[in-house]
C-alpha atoms as a PDB file:
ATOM      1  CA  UNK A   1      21.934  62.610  73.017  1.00  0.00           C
ATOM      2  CA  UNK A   2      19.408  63.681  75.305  1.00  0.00           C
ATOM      3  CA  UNK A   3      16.836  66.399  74.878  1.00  0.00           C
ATOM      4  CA  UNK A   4      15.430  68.869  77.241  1.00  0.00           C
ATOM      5  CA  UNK A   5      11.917  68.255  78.302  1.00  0.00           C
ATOM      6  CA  UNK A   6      11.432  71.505  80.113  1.00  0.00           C
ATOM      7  CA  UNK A   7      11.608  74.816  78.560  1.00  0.00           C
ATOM      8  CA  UNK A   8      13.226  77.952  81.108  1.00  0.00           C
ATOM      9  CA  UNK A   9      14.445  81.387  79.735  1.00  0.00           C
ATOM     10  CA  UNK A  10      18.284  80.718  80.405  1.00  0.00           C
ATOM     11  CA  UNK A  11      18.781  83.889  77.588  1.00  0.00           C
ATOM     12  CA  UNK A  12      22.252  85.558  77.906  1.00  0.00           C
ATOM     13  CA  UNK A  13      22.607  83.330  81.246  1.00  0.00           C
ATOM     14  CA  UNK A  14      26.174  81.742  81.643  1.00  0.00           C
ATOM     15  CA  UNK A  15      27.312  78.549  83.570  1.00  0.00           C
ATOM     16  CA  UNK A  16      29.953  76.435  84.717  1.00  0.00           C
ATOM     17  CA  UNK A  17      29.993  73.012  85.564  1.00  0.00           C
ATOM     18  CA  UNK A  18      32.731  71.580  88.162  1.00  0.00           C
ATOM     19  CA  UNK A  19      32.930  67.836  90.047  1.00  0.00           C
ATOM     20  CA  UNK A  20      32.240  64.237  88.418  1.00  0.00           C
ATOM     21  CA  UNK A  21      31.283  64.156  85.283  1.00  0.00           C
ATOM     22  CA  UNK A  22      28.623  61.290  83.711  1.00  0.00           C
ATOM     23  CA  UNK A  23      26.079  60.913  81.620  1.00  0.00           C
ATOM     24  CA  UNK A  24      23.719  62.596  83.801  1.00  0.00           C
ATOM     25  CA  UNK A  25      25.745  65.702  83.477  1.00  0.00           C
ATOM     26  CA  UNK A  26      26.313  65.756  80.206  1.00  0.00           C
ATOM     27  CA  UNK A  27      22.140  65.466  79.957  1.00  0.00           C
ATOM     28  CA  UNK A  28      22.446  68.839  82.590  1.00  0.00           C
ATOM     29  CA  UNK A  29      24.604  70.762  80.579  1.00  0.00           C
ATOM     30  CA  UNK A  30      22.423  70.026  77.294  1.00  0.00           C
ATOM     31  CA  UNK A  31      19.179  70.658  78.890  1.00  0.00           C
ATOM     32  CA  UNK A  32      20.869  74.419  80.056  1.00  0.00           C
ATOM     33  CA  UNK A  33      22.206  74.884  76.576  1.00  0.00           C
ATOM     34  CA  UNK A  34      19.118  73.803  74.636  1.00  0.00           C
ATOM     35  CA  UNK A  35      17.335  76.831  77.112  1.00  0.00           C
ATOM     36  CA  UNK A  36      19.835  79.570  76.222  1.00  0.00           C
ATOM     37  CA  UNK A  37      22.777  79.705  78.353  1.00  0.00           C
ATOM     38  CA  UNK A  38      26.426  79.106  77.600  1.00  0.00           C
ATOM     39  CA  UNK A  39      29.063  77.177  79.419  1.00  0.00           C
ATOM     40  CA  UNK A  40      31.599  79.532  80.815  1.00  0.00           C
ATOM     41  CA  UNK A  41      34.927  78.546  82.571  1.00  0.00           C
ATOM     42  CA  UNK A  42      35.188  81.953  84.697  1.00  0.00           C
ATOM     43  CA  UNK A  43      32.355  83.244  86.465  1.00  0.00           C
ATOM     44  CA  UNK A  44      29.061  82.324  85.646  1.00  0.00           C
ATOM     45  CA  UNK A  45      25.438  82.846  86.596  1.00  0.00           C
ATOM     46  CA  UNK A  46      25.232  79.154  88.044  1.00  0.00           C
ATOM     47  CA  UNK A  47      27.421  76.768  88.753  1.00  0.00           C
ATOM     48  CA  UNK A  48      26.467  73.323  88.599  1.00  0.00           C
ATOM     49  CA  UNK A  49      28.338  71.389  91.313  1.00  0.00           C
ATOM     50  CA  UNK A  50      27.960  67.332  90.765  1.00  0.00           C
ATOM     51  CA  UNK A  51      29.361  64.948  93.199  1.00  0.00           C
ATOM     52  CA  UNK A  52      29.760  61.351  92.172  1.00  0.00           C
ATOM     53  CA  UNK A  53      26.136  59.402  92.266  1.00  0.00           C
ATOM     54  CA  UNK A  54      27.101  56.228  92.304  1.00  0.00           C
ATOM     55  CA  UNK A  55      27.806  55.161  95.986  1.00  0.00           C
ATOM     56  CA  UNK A  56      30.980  52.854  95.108  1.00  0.00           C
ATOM     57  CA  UNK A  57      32.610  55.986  94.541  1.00  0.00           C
ATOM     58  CA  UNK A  58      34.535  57.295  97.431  1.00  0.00           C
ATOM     59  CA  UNK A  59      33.830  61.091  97.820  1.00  0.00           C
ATOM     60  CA  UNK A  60      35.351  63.860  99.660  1.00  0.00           C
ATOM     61  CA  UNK A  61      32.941  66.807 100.863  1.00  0.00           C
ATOM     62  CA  UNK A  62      33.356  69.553  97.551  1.00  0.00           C
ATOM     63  CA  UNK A  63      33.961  73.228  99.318  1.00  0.00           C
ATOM     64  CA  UNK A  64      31.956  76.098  97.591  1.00  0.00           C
ATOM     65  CA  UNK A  65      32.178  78.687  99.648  1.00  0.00           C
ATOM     66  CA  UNK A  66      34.464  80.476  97.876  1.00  0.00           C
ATOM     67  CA  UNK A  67      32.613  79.916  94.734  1.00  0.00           C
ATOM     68  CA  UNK A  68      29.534  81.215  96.536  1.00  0.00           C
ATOM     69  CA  UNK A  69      31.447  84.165  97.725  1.00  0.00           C
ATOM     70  CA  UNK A  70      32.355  85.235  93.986  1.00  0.00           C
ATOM     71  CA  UNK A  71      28.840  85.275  93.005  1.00  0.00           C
ATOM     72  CA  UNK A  72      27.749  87.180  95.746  1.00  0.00           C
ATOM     73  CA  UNK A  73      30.742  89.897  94.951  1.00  0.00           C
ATOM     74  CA  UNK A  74      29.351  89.564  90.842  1.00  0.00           C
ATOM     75  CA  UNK A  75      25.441  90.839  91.770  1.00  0.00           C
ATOM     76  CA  UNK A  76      24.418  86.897  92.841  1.00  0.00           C
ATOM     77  CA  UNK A  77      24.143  83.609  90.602  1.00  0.00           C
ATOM     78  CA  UNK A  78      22.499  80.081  91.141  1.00  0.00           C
ATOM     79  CA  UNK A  79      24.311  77.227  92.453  1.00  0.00           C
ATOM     80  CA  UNK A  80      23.019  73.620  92.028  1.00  0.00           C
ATOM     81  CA  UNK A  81      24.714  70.573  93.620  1.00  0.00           C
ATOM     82  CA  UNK A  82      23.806  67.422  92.408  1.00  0.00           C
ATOM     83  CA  UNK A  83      23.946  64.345  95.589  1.00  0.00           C
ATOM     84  CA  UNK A  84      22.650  61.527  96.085  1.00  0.00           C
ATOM     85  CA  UNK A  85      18.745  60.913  97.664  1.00  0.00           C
ATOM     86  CA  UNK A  86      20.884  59.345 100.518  1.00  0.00           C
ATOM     87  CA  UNK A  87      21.490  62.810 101.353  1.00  0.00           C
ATOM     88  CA  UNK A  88      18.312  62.566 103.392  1.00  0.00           C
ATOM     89  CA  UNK A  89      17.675  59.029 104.069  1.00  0.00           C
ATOM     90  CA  UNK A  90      20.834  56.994 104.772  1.00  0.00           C
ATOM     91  CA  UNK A  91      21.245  53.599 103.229  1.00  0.00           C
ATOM     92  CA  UNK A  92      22.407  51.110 106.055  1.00  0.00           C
ATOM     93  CA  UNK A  93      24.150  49.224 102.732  1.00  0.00           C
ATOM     94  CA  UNK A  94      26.031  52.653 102.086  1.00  0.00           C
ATOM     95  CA  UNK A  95      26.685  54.510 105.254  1.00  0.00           C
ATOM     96  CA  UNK A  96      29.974  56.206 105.081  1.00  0.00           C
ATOM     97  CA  UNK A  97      28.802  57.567 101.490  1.00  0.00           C
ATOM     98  CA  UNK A  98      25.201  58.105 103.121  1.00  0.00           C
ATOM     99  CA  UNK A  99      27.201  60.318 105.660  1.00  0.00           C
ATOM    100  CA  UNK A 100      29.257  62.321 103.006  1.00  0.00           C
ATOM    101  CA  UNK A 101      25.833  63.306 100.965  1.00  0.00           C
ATOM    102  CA  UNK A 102      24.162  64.062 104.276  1.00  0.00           C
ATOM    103  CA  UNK A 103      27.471  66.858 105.132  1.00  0.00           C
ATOM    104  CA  UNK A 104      27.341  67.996 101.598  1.00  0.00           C
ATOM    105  CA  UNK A 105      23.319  69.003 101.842  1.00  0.00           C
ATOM    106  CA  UNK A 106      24.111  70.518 105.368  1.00  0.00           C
ATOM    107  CA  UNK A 107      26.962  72.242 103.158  1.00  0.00           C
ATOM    108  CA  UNK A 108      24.319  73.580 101.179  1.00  0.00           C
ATOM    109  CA  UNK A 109      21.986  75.032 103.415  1.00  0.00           C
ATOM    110  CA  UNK A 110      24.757  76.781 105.625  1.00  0.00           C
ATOM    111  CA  UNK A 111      25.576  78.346 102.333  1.00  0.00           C
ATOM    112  CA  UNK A 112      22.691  79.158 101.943  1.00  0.00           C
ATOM    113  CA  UNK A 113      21.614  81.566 104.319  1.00  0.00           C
ATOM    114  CA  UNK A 114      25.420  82.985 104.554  1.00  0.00           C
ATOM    115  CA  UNK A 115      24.781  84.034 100.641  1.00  0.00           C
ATOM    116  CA  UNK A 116      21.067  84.604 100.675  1.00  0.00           C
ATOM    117  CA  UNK A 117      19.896  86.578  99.425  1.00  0.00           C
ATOM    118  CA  UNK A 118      22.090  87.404  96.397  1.00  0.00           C
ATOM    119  CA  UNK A 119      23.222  83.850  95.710  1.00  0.00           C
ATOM    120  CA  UNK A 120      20.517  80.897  96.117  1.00  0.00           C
ATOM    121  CA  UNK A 121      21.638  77.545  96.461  1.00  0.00           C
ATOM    122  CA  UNK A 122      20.057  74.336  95.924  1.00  0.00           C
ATOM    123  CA  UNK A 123      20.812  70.388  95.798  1.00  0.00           C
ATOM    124  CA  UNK A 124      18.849  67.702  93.700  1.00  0.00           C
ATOM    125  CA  UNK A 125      18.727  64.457  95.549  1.00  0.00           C
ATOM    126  CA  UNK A 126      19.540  61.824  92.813  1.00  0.00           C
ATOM    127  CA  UNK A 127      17.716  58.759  93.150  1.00  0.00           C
ATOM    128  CA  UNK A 128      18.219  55.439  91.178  1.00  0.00           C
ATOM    129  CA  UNK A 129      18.803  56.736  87.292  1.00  0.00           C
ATOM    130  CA  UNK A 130      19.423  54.858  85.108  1.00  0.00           C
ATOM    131  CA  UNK A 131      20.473  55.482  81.110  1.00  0.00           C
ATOM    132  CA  UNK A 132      17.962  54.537  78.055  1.00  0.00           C
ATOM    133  CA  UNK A 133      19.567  51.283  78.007  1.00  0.00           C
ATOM    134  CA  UNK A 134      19.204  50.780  81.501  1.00  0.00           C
ATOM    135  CA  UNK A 135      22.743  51.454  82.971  1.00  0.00           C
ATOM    136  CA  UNK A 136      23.015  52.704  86.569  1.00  0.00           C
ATOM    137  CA  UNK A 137      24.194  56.448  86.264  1.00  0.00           C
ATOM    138  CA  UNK A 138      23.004  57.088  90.160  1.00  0.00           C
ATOM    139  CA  UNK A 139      21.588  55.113  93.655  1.00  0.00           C
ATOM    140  CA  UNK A 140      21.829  51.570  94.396  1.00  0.00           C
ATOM    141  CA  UNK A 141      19.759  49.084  92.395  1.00  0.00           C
ATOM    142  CA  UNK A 142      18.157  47.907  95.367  1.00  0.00           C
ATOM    143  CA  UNK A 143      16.403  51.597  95.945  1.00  0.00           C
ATOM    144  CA  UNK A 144      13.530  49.850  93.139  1.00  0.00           C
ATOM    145  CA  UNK A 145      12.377  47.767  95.824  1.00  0.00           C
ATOM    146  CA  UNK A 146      10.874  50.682  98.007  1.00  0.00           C
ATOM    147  CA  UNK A 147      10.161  53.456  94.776  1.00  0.00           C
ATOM    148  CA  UNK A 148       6.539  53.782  94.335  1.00  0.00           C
ATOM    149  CA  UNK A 149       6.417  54.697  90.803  1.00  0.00           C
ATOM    150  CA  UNK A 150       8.402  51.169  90.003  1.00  0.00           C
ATOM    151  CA  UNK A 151      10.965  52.332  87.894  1.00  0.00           C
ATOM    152  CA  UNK A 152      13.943  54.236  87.865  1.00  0.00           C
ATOM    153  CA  UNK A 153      14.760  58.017  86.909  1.00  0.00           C
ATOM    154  CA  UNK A 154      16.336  59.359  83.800  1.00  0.00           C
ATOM    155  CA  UNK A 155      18.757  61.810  83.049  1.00  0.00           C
ATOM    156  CA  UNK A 156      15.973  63.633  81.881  1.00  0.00           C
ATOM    157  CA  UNK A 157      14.317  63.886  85.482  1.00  0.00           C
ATOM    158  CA  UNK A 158      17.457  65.208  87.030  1.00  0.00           C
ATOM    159  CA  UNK A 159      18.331  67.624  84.189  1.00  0.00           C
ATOM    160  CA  UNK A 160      14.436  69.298  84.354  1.00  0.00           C
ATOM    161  CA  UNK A 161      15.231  69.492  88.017  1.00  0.00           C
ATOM    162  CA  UNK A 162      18.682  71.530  87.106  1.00  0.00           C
ATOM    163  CA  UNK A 163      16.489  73.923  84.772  1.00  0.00           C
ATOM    164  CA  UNK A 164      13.550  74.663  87.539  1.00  0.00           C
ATOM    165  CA  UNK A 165      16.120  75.369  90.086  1.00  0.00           C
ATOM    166  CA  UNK A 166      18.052  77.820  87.474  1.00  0.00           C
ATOM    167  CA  UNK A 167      14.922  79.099  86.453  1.00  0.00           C
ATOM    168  CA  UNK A 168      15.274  82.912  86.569  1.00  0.00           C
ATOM    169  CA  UNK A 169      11.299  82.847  87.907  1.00  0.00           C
ATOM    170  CA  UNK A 170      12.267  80.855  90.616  1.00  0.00           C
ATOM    171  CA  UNK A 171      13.661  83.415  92.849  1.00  0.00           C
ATOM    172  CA  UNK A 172      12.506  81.810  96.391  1.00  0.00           C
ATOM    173  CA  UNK A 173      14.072  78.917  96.444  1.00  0.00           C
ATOM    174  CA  UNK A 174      17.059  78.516  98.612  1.00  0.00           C
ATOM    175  CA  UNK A 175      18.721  76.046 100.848  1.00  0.00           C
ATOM    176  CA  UNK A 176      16.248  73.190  99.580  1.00  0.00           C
ATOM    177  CA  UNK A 177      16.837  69.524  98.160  1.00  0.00           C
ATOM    178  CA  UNK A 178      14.487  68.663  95.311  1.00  0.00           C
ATOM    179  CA  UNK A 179      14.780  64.927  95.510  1.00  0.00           C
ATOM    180  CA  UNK A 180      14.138  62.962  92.213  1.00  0.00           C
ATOM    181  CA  UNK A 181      13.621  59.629  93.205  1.00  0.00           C
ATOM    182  CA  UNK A 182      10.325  58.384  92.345  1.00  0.00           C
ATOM    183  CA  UNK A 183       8.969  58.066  95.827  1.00  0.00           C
ATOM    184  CA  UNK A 184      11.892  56.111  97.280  1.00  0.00           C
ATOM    185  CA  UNK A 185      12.841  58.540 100.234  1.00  0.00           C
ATOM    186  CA  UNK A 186       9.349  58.763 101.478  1.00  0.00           C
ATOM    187  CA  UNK A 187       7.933  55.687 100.473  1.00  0.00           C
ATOM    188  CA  UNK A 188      11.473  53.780 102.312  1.00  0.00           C
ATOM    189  CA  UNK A 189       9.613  52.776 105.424  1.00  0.00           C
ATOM    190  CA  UNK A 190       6.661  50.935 103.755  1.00  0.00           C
ATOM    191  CA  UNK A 191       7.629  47.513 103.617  1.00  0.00           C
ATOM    192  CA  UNK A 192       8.504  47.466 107.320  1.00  0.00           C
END
């Protein structure tokens, strides 16, 4: 089982997880249990919202504003939506699925300032992850051609992501994708 790497105060802090489950949000759901919150099925502080990461999966766009709505009625929450890096760099080997992440983090940010500032909503742009015996959990194995770093992402690196986002001390952050993908979406064009 994984471990949390980073520590947040998630104290008395509840949350709810809804979409495709994997081994990357099982690692998400640890990491905000090791800090102190409890899974909920009602209403919770944050909602963790994961589409599926792996692009052979067809995918519908997930609706949250009603979710969003509830938390703004219950004094605010987090939400965090977990997509795929193609969110903001399209794969030409992926394009209908590069399409659905790219609505989903438009999705986001529209939510985002209808529910700011009580509710603050935030995606993590998955890159290639892989598990510790070096499974794909998320991306396209060919992303390793254009990361930087040279390797892929762990469940780890996506679940630290889930914790600074629901960090209580990080209270102006909204609207934003953190992308965790060792370099890939910036360092795409360099080989051309």
């Amino acid at each position: 089982m994984s471990k949390a790497r980073m520590t947040v105060d998630l104290t008395g802090k509840s949350f709810r997880f809804f979409g495709s489950k994997s081994a990357i949000s099982d690692a998400v759901e640890t990491a905000l249990v090791a800090n102190g919150a409890r899974m909920t099925t009602g209403h919770g502080d944050i909602l963790i919202v994961a589409y599926p990461l792996l692009p052979e999966v067809d995918t519908d766009l997930i609706k949250l504003t009603e979710d969003a709505r509830v938390m703004a009625e219950h004094q605010g929450g987090r939400i965090v939506v977990l997509l795929s890096a193609v969110a903001v760099v399209p794969m030409r080997r992926h394009v209908d699925y590069s399409a659905t992440m790219s609505a989903a983090y438009a999705h986001v940010r529209g939510l985002a300032m209808q529910f700011g500032p009580s509710v603050l909503i935030n995606a993590i742009g998955c890159g290639l992850i892989e598990d510790d015996r070096g499974m794909q959990l998320a991306g396209d194995t060919h992303m390793l051609t254009h990361v930087p770093l040279g390797h892929a992402g762990s469940c780890e690196d996506i679940s630290d992501a889930v914790l600074f986002l629901s960090d209580p001390q990080n209270s102006y952050t909204t609207g934003q994708i953190l992308v965790v993908d060792g370099g890939w979406s910036p360092g795409y064009g360099r080989n051309f």
